[in-house]
C-alpha atoms as a PDB file:
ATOM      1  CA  UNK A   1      63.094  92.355  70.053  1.00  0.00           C
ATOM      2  CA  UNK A   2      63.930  89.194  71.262  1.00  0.00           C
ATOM      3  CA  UNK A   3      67.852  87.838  71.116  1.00  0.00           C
ATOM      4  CA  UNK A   4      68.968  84.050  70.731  1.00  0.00           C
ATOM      5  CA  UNK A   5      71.125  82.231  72.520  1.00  0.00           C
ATOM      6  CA  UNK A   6      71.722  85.030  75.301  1.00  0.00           C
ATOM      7  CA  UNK A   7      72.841  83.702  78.471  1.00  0.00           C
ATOM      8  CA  UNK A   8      73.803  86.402  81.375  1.00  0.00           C
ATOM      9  CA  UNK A   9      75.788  84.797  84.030  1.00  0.00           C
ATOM     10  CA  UNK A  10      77.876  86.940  87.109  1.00  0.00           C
ATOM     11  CA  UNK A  11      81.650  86.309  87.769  1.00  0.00           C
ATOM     12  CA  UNK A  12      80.397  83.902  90.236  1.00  0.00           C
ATOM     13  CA  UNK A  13      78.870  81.083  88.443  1.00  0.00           C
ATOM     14  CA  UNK A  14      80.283  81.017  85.430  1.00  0.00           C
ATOM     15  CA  UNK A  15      81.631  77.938  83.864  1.00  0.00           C
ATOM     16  CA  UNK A  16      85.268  77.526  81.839  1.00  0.00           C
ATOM     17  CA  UNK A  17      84.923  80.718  79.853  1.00  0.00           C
ATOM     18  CA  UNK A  18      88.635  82.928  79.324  1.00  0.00           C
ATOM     19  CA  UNK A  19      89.010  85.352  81.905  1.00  0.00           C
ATOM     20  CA  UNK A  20      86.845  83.683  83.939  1.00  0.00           C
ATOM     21  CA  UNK A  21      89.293  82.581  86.975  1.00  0.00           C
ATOM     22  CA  UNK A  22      90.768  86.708  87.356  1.00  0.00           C
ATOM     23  CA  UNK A  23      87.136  87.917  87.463  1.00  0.00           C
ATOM     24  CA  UNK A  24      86.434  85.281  90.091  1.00  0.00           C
ATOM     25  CA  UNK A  25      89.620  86.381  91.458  1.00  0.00           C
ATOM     26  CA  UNK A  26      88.744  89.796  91.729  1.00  0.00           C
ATOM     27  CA  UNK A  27      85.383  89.496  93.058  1.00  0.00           C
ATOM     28  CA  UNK A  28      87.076  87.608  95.990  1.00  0.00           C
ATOM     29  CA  UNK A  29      89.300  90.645  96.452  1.00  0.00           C
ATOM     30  CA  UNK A  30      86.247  93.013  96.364  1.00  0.00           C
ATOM     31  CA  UNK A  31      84.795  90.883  98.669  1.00  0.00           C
ATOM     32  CA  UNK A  32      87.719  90.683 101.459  1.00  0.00           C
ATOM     33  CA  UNK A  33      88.105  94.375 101.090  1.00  0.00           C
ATOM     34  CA  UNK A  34      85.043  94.844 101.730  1.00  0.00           C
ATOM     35  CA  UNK A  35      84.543  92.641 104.917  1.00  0.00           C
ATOM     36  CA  UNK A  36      88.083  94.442 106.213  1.00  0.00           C
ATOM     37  CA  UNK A  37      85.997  98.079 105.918  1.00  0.00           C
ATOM     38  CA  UNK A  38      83.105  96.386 107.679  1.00  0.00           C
ATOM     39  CA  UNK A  39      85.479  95.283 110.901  1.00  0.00           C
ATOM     40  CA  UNK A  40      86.866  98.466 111.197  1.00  0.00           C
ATOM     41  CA  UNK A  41      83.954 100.564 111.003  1.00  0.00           C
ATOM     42  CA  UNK A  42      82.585  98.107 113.445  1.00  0.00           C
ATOM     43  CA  UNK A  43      85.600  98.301 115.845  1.00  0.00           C
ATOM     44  CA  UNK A  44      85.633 102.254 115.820  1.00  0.00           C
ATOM     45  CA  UNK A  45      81.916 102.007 116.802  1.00  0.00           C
ATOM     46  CA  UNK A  46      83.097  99.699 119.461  1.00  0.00           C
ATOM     47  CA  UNK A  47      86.120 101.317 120.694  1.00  0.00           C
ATOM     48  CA  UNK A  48      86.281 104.994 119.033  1.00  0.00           C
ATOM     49  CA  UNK A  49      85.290 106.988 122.115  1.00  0.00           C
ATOM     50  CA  UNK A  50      88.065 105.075 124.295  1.00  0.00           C
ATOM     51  CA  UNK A  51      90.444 107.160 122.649  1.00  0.00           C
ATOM     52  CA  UNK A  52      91.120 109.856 124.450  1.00  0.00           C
ATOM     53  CA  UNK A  53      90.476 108.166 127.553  1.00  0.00           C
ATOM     54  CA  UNK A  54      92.948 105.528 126.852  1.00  0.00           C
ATOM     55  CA  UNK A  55      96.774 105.861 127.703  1.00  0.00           C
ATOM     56  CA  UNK A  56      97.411 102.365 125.578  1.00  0.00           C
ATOM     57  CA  UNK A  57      99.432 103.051 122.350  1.00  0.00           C
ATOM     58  CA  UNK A  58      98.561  99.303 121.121  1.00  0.00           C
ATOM     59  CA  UNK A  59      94.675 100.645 121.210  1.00  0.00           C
ATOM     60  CA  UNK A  60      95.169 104.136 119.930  1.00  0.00           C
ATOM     61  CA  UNK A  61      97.310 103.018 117.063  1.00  0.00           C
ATOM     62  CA  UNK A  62      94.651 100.309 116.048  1.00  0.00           C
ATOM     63  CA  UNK A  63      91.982 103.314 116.472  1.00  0.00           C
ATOM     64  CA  UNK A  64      94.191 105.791 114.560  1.00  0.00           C
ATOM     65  CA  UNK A  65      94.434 102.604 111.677  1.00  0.00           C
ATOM     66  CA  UNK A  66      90.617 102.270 111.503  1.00  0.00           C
ATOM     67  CA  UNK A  67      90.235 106.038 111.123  1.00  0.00           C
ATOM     68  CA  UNK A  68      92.294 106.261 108.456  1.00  0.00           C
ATOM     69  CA  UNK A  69      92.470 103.156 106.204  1.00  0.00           C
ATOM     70  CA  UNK A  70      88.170 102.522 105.694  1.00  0.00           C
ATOM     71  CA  UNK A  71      88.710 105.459 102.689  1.00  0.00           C
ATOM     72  CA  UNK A  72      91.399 104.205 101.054  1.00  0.00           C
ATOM     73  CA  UNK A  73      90.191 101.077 100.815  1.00  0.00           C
ATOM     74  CA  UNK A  74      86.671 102.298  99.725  1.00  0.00           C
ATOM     75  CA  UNK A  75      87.995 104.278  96.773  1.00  0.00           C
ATOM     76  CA  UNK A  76      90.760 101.318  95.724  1.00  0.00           C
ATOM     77  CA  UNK A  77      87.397  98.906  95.536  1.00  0.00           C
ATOM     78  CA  UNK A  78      85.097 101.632  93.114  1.00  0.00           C
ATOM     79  CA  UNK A  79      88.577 101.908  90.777  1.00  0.00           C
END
């Protein structure tokens, strides 16, 4: 079966089409949540076993953060 005229194109390179600029939009969002759960997995494989050893609140806080956020963010990006 062969269709005419069917173009598929991904939010990225589509031209003026409606809806076009919030899919872009959202694809940059995906995107920047994504890199954020990238940096902090890669900062608690950095600095995760410093934890306990560590009497700094600034560092234990920005563990506890990367702990606890990565999730969240995971599941808000899949909805």
């Amino acid at each position: 079966m062969v269709v005419p005229n069917l173009v598929v194109n991904n939010a990225s390179n589509v031209g003026n089409c409606i809806g076009v600029e919030s899919a872009q939009k959202k694809l940059e969002y995906i995107e920047g949540y994504v890199t954020v759960t990238t940096i902090l997995i890669a900062f608690l494989v950095g600095f995760g076993s410093c934890r306990r050893r560590s009497h700094n609140g600034l560092l234990k806080t920005s563990i506890f953060i990367a702990y606890v956020l990565p999730m969240p963010l995971v599941a808000y990006t899949y909805g």
